[in-house]
N, C-alpha and C. Protein backbone atom coordinates (compact mmCIF):
# COMPACT_ATOMS: atom_id res chain seq x y z
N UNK A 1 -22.57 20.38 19.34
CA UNK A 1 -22.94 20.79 20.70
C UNK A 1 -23.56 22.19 20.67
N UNK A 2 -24.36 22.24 21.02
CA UNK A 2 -25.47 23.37 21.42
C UNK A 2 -24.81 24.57 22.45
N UNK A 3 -24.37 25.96 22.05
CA UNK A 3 -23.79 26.43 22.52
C UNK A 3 -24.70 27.63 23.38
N UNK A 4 -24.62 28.03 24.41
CA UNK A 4 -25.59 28.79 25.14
C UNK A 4 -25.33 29.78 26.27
N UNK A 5 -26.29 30.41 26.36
CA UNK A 5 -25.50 31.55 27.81
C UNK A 5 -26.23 31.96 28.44
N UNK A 6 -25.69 31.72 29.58
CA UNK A 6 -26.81 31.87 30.61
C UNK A 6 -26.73 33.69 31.62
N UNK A 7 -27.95 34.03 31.48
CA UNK A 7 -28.40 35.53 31.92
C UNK A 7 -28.98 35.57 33.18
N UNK A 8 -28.51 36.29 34.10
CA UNK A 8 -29.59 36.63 35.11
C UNK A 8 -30.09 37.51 35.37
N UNK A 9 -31.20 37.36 34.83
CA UNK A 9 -32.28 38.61 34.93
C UNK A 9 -32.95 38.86 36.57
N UNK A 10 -32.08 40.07 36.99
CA UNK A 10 -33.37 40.46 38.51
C UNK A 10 -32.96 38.97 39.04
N UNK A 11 -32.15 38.59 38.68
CA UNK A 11 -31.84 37.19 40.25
C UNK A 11 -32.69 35.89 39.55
N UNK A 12 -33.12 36.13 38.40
CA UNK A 12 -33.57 34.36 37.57
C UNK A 12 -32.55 34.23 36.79
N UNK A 13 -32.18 32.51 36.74
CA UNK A 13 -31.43 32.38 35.10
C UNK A 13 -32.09 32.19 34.29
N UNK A 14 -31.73 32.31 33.10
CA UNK A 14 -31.93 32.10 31.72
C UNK A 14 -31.10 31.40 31.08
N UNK A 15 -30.97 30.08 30.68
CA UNK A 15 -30.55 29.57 29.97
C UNK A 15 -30.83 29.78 28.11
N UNK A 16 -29.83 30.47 27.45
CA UNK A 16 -30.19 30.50 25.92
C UNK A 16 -29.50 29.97 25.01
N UNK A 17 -30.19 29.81 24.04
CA UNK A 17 -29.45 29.15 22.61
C UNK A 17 -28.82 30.45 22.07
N UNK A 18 -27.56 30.22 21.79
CA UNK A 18 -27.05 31.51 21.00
C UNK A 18 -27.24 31.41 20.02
N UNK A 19 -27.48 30.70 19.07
CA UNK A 19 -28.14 30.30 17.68
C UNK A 19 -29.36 31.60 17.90
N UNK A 20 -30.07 31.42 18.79
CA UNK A 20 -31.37 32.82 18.77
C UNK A 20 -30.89 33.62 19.29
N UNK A 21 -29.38 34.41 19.94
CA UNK A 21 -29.34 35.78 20.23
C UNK A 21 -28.75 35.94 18.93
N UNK A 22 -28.34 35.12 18.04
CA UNK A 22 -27.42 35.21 16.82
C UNK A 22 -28.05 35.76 15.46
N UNK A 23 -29.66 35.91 16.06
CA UNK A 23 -30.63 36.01 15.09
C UNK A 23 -31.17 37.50 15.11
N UNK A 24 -30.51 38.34 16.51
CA UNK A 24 -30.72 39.72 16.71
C UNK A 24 -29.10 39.87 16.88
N UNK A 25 -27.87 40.22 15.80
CA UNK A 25 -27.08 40.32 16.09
C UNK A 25 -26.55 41.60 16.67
N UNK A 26 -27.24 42.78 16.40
CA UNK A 26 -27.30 43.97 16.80
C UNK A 26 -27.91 44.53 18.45
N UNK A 27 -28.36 43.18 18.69
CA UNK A 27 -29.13 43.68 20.30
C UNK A 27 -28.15 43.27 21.06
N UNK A 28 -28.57 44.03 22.74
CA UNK A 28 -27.53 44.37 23.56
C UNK A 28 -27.51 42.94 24.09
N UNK A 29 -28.21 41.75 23.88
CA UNK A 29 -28.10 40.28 24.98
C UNK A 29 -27.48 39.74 23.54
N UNK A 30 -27.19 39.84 22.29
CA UNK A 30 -26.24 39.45 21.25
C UNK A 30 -24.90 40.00 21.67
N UNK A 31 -25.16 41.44 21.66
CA UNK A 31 -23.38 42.22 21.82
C UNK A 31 -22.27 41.36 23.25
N UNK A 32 -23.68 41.34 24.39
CA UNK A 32 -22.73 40.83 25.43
C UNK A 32 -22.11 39.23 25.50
N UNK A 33 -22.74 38.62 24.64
CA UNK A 33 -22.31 37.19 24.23
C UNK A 33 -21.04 37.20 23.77
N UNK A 34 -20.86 38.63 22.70
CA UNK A 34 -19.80 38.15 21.65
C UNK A 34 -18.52 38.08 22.29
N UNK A 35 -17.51 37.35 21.04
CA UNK A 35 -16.00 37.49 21.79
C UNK A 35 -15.45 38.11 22.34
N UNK A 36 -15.72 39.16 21.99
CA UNK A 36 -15.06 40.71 22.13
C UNK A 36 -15.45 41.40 23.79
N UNK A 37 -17.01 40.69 23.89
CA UNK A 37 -17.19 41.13 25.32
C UNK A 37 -17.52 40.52 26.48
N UNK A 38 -17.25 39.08 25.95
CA UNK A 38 -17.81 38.22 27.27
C UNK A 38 -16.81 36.91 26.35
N UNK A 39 -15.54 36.81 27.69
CA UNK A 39 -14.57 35.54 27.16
C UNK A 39 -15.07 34.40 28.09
N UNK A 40 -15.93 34.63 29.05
CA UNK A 40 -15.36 33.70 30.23
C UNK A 40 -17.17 32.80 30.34
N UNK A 41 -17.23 31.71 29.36
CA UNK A 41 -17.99 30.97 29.19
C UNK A 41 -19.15 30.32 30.50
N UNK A 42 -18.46 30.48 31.14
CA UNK A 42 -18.90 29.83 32.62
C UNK A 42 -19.90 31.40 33.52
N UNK A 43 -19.29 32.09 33.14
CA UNK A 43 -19.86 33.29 33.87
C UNK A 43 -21.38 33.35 33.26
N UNK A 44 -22.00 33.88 34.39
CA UNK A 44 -23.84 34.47 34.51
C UNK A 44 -23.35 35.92 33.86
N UNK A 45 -24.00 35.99 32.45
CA UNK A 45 -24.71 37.53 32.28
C UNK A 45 -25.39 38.35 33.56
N UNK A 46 -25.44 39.48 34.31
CA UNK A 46 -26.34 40.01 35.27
C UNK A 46 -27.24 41.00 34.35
N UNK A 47 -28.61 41.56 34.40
CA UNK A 47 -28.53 42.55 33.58
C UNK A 47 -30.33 43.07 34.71
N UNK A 48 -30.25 43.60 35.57
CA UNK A 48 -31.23 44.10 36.33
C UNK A 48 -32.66 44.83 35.61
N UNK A 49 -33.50 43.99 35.29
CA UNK A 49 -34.87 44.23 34.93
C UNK A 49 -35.28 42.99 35.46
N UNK A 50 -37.06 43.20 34.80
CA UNK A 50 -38.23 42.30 35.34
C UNK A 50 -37.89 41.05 35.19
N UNK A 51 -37.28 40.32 35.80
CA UNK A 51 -37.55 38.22 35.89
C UNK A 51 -38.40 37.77 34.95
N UNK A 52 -39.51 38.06 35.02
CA UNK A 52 -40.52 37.52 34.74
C UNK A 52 -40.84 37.78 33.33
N UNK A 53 -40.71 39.02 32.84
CA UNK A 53 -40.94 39.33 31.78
C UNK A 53 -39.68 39.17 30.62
N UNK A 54 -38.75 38.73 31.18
CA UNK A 54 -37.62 38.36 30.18
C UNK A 54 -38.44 37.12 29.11
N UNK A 55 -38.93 36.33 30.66
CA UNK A 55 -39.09 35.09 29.44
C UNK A 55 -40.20 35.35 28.09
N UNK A 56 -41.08 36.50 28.31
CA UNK A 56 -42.09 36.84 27.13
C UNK A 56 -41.17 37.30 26.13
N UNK A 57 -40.01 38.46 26.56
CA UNK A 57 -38.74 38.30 25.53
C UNK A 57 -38.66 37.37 24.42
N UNK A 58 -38.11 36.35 25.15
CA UNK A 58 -37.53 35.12 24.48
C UNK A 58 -38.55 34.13 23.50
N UNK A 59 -39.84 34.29 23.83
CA UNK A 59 -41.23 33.87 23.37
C UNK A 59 -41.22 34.63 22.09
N UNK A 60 -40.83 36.13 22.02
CA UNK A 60 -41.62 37.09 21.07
C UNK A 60 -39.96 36.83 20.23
N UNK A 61 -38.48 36.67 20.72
CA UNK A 61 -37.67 36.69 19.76
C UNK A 61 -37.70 34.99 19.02
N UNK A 62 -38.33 34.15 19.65
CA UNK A 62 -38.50 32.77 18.97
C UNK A 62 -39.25 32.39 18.03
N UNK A 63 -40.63 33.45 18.38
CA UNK A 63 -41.76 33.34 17.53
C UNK A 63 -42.27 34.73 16.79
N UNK A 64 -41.67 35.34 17.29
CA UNK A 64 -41.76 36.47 16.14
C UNK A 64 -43.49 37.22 16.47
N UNK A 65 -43.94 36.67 17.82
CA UNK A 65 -45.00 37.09 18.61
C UNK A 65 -45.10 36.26 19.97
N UNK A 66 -45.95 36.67 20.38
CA UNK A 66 -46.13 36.61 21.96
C UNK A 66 -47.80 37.04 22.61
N UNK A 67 -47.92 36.27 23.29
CA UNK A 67 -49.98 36.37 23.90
C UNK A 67 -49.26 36.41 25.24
N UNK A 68 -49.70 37.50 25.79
CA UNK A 68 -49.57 38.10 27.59
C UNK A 68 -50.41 37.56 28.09
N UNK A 69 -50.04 36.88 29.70
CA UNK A 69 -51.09 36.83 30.55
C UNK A 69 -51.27 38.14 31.24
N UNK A 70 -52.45 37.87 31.86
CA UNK A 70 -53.10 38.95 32.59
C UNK A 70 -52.07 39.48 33.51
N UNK A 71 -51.15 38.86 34.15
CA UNK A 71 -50.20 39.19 34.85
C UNK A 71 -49.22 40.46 34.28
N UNK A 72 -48.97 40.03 32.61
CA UNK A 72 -47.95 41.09 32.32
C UNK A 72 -48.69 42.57 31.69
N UNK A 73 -47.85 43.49 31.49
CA UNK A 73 -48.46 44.73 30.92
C UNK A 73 -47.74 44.92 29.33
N UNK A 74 -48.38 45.32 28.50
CA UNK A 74 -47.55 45.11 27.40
C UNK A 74 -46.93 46.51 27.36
N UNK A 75 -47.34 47.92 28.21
CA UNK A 75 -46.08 48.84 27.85
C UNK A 75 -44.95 48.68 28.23
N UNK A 76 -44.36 47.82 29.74
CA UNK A 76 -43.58 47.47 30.45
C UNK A 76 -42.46 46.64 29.21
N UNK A 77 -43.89 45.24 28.70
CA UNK A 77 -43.03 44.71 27.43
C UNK A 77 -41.69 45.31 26.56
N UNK A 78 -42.75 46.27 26.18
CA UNK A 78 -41.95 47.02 24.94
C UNK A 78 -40.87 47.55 25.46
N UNK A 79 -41.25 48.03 26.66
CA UNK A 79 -39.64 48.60 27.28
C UNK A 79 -38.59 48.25 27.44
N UNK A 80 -38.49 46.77 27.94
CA UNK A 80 -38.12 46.00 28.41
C UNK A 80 -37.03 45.69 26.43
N UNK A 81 -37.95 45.07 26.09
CA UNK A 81 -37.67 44.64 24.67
C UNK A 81 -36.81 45.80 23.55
N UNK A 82 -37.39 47.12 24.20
CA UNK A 82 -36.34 48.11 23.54
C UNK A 82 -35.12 48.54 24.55
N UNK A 83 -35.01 48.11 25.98
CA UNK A 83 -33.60 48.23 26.30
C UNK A 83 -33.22 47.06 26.10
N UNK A 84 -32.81 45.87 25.84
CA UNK A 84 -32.56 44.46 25.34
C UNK A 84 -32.35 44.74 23.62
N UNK A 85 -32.82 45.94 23.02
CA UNK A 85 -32.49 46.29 21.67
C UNK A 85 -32.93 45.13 20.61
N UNK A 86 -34.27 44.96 20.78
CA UNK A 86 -34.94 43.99 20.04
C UNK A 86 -36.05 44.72 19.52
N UNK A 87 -36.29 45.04 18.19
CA UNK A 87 -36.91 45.85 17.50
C UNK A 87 -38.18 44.64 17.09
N UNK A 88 -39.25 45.47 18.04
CA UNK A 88 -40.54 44.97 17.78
C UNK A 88 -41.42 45.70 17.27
N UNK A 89 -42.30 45.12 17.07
CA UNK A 89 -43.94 45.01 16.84
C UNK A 89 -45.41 45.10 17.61
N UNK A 90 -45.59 45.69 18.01
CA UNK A 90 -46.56 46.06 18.95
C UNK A 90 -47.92 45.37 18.44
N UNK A 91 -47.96 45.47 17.59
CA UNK A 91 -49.26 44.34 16.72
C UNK A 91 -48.86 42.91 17.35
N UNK A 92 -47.98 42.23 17.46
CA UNK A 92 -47.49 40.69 17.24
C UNK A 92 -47.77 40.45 19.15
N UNK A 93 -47.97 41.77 19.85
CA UNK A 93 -47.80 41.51 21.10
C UNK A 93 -49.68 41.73 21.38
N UNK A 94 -49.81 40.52 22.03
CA UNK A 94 -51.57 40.33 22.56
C UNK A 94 -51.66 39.77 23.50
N UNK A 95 -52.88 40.20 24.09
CA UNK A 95 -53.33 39.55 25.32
C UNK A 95 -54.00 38.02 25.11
N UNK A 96 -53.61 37.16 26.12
CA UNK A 96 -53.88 35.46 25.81
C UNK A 96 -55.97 35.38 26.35
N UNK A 97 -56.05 35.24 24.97
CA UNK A 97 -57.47 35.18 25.42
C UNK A 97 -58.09 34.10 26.22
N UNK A 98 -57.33 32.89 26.77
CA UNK A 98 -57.28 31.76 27.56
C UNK A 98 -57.75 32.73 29.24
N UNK A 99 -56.85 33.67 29.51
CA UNK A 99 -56.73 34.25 30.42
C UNK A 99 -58.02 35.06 30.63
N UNK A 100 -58.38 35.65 29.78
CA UNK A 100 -59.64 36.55 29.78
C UNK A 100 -60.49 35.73 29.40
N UNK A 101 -61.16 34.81 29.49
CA UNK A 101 -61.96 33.65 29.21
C UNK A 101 -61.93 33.24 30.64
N UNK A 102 -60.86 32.66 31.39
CA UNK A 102 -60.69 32.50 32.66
C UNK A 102 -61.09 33.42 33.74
N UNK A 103 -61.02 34.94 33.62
CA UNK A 103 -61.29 35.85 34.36
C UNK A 103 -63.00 36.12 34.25
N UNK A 104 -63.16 36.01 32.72
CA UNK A 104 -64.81 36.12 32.63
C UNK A 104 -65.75 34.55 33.27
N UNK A 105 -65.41 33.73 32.99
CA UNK A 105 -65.75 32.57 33.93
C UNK A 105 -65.94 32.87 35.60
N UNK A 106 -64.60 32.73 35.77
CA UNK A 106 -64.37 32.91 37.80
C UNK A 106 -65.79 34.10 37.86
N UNK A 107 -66.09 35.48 37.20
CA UNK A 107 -66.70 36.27 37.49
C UNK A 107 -68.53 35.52 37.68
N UNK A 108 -68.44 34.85 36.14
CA UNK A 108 -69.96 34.17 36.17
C UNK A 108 -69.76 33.96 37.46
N UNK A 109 -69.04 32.51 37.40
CA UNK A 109 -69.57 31.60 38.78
C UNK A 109 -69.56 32.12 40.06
N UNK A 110 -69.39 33.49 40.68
CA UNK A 110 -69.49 34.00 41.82
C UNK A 110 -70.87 34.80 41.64
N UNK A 111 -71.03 35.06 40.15
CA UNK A 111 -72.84 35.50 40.08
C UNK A 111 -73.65 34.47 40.43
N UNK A 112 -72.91 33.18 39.64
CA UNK A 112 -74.76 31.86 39.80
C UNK A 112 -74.34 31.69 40.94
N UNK A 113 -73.14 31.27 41.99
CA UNK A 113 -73.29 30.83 43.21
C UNK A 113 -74.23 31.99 44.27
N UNK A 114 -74.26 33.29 43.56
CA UNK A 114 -75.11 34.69 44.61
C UNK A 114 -76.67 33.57 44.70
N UNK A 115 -76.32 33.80 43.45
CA UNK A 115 -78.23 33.33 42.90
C UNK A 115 -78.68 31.98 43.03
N UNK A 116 -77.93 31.31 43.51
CA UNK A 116 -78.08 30.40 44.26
C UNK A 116 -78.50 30.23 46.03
N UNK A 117 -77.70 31.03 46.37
CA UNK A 117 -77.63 31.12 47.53
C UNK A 117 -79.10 32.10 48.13
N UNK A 118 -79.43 32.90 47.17
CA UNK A 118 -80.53 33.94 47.23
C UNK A 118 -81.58 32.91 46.89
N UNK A 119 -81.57 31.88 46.17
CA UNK A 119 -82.78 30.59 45.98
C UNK A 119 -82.75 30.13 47.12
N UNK A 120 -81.56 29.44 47.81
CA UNK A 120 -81.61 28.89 49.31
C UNK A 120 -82.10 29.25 50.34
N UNK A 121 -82.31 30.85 50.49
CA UNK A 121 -82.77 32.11 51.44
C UNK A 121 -84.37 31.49 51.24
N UNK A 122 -84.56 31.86 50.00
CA UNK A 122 -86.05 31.89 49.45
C UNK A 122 -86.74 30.69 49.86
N UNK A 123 -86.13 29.74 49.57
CA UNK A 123 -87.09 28.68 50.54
C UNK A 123 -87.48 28.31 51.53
N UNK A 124 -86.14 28.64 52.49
CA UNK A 124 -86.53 28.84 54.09
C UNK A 124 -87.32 29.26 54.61
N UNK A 125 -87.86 30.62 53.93
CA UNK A 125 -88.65 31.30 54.53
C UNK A 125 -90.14 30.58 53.68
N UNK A 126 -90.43 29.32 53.43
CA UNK A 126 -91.54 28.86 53.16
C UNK A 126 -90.96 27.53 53.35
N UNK A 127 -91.70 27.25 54.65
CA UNK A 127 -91.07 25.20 54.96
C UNK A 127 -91.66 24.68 54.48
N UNK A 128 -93.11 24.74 53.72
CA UNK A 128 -93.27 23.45 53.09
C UNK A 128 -92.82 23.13 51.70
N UNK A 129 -92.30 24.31 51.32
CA UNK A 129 -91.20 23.54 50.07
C UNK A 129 -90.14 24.20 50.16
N UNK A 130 -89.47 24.30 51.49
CA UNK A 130 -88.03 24.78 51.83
C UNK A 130 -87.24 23.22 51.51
N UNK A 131 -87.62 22.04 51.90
CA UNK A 131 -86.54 20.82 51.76
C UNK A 131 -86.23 20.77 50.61
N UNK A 132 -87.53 20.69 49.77
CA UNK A 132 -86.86 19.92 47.84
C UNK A 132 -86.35 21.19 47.32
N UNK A 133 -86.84 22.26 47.83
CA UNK A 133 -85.78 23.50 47.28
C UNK A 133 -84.52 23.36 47.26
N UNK A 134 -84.22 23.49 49.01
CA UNK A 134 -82.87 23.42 49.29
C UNK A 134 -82.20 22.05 48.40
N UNK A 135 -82.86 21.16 48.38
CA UNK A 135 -82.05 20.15 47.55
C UNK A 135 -81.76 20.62 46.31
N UNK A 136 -82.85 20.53 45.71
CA UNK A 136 -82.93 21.52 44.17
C UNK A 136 -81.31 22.19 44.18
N UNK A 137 -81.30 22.87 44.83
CA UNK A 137 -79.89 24.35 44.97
C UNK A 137 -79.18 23.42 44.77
N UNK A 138 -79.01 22.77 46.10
CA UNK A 138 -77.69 22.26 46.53
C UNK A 138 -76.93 21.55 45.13
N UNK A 139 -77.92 20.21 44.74
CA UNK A 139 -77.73 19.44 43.62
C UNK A 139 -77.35 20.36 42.15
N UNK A 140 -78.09 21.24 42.00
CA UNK A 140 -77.24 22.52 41.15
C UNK A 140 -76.01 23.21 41.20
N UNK A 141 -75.59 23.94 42.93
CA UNK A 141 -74.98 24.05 43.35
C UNK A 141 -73.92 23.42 42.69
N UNK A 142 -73.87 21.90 43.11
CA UNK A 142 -72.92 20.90 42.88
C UNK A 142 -72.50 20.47 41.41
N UNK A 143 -73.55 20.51 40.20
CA UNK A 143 -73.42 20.52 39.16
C UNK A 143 -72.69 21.63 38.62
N UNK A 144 -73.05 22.45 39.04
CA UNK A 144 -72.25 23.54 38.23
C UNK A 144 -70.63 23.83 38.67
N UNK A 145 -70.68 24.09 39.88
CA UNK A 145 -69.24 23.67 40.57
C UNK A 145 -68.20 22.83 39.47
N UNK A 146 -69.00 21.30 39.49
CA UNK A 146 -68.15 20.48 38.58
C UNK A 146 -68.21 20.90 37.40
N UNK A 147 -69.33 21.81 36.40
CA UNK A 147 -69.13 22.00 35.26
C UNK A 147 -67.83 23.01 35.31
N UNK A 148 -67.57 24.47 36.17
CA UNK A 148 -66.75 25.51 35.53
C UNK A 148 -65.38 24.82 36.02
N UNK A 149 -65.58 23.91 37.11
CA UNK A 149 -63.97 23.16 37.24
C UNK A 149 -63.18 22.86 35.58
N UNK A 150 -64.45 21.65 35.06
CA UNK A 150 -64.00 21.12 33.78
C UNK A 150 -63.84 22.53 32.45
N UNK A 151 -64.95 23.23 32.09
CA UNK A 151 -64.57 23.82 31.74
C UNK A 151 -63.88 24.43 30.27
N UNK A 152 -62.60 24.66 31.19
CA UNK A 152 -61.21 25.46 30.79
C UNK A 152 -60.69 23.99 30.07
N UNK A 153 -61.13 23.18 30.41
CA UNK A 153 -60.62 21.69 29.55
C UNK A 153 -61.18 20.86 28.65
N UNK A 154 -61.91 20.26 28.95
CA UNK A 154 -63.62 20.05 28.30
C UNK A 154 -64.34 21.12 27.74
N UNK A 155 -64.23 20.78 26.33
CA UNK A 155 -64.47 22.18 25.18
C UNK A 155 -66.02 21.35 24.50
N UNK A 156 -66.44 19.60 24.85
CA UNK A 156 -67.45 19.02 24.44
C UNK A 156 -69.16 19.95 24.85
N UNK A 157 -70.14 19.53 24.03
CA UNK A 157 -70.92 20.64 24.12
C UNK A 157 -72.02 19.73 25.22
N UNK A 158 -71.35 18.77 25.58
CA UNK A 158 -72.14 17.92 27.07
C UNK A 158 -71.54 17.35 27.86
N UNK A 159 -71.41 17.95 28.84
CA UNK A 159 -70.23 16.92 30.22
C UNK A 159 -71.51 15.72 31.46
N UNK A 160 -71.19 15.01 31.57
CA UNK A 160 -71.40 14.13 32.71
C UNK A 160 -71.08 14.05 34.00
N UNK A 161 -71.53 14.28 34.80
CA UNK A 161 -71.64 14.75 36.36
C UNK A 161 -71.90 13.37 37.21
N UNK A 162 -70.48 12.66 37.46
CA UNK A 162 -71.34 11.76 38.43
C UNK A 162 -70.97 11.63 40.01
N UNK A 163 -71.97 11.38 40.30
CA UNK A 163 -71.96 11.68 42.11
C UNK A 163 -73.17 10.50 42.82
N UNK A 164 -72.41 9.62 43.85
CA UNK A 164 -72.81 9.20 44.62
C UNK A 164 -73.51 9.29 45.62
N UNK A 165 -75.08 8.82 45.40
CA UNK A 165 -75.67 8.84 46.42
C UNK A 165 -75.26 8.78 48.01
N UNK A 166 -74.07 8.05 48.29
CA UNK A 166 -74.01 7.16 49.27
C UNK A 166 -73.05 8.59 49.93
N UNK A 167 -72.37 9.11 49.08
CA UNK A 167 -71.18 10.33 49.16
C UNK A 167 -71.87 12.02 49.34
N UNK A 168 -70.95 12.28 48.41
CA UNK A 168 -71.31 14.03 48.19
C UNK A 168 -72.75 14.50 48.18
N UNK A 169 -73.65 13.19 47.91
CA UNK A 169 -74.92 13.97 47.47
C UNK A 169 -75.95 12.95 47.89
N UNK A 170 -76.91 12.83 48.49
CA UNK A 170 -77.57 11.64 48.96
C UNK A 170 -78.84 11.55 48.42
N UNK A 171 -78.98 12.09 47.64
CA UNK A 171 -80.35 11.76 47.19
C UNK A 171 -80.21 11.49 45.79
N UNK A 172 -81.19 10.54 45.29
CA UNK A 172 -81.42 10.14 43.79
C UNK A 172 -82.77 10.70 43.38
N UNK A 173 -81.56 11.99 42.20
CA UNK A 173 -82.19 12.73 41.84
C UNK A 173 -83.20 12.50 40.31
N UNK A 174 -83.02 11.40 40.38
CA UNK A 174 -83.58 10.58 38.78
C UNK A 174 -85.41 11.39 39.00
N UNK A 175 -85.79 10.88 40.09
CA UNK A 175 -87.27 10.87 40.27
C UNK A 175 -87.82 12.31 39.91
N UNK A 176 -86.76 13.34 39.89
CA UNK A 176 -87.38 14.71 39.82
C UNK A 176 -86.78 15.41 38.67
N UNK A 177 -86.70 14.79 37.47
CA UNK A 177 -85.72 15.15 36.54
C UNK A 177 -86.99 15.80 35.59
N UNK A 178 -88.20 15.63 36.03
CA UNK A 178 -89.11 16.13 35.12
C UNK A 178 -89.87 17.49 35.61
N UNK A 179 -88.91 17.96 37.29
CA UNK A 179 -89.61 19.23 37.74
C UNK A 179 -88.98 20.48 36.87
N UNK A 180 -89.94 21.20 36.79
CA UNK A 180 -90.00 22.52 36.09
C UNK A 180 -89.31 23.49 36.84
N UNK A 181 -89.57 23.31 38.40
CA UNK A 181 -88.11 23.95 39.31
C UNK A 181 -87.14 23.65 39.12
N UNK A 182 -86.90 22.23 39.13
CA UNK A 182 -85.23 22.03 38.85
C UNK A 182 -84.80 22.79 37.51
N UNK A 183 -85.25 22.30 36.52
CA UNK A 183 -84.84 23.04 35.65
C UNK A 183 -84.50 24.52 35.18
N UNK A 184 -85.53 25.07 35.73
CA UNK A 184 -85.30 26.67 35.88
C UNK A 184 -84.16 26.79 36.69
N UNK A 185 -83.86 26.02 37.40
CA UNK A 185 -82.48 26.70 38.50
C UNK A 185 -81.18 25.92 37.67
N UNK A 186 -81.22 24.93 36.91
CA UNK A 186 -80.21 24.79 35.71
C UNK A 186 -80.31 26.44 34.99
N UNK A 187 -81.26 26.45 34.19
CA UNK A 187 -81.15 27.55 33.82
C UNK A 187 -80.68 28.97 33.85
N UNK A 188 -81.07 28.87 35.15
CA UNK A 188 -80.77 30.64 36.22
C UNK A 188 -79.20 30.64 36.08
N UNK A 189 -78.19 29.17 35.63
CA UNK A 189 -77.05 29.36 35.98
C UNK A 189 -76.39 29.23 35.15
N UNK A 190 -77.51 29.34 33.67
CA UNK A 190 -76.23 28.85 32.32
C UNK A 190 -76.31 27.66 31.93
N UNK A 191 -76.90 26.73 32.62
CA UNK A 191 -77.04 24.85 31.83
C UNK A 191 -78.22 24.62 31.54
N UNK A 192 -78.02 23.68 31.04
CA UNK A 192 -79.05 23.20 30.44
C UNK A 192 -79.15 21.40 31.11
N UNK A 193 -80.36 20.95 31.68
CA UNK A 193 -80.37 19.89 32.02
C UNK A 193 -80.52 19.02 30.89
N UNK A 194 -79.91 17.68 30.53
CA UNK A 194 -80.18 17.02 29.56
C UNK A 194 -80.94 15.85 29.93
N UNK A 195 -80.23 15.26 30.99
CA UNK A 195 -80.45 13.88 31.24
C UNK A 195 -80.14 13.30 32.85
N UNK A 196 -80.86 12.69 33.82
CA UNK A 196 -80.38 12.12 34.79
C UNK A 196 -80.49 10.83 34.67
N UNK A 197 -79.49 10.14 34.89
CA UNK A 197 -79.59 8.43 35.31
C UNK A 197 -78.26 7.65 35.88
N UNK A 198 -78.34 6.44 36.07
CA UNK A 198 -77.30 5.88 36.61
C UNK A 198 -76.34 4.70 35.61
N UNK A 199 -75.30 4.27 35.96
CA UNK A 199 -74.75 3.69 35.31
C UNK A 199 -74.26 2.72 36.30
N UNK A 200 -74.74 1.62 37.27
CA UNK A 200 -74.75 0.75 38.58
C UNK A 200 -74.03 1.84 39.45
N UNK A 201 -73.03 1.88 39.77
CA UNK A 201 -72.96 1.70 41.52
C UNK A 201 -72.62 3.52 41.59
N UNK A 202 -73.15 4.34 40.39
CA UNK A 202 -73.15 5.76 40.73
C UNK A 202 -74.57 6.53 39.47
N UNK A 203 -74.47 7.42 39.98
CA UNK A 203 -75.39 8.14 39.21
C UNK A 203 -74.50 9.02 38.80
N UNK A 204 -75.67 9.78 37.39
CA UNK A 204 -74.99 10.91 36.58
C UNK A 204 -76.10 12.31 36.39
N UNK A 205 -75.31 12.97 35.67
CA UNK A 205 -76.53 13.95 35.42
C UNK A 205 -75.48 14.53 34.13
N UNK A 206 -76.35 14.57 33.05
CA UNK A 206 -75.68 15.76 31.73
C UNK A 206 -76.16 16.79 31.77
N UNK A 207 -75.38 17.75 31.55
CA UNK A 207 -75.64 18.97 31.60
C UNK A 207 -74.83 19.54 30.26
């Protein structure tokens, strides 16, 4: 049976394996386990610091490192980790580049959606090719949307975009897959157009 103790950090529990406080026998969340200072099995450890940052604790004493989100600060870390009397490594502690990949993304896509929207301006003020403009955008618009959704998940170096005429997008955009506008406004936003066509009862577009 798996023996364990549970901590409340700042008002969270923690459920732990004492097998891993057993592995820092000298730190203060080892000392308060032992016989000598905690008999009463059932009782919550209290020990008032950050909630949140306990659990990067338990990450960096399991694995012997730890990747921060953007959320945490790593001087706070260390602090934290040297009153808990867990002798670290400041090298082993990094920022999760998932997160900063994520933050540099969200930033693009509020640039191409500007420059988008500054294409949409631009045509209005000339109606006789304000309509296929505005489509142009929009249908970009919409492509790209679905590309930075996927993304963070879809690591393939071509995704498929499909959208219904009848729905989200009403026009079949097959016929104009060879304009030199459309494409430049793929471009303006980071894609690359590959391919438009349908597959029966929807259309696609690769990008």
């Amino acid at each position: 049976m798996i023996k364990t103790t549970i901590f409340n950090i700042g008002g969270k529990k923690y459920e732990v394996d004492r097998a891993l406080l057993d592995k820092y026998p000298n730190s203060m969340l080892a000392l308060t386990t032992s016989d000598l200072l905690h008999n009463d099995d059932d009782k919550n450890i209290f020990i008032d610091r950050d909630r949140e940052r306990f659990r990067l604790c338990l990450d960096y004493m399991r694995d012997g490192k730890v990747y921060l989100p953007m959320t945490a600060n790593k001087k706070s870390l260390i602090a934290d980790m040297e009153y808990y009397g867990i002798a670290v490594d400041d090298n082993c502690i990094q920022e999760d580049d998932s997160d900063a990949f994520a933050a540099l993304a969200i930033n693009s896509c509020g640039n191409a959606l500007t420059n988008l929207e500054e294409q949409k301006i631009a045509a209005l003020s000339c109606k006789q090719i304000a309509e296929k403009n505005l489509m142009y955008c929009q249908f970009v618009e919409n492509c790209y949307m679905y590309y930075m959704s996927q993304k963070l998940r879809n690591k393939s170096k071509e995704m498929r975009y499909r959208y219904d005429i009848k729905g989200q997008f009403e026009h079949d955009m097959r016929e104009y897959y060879h304009s030199k506008s459309l494409h430049c406004l793929f471009f303006q936003v980071g894609l690359k157009l590959c391919n438009i066509g349908s597959d029966g009862n929807h259309h696609y577009v690769i990008i």
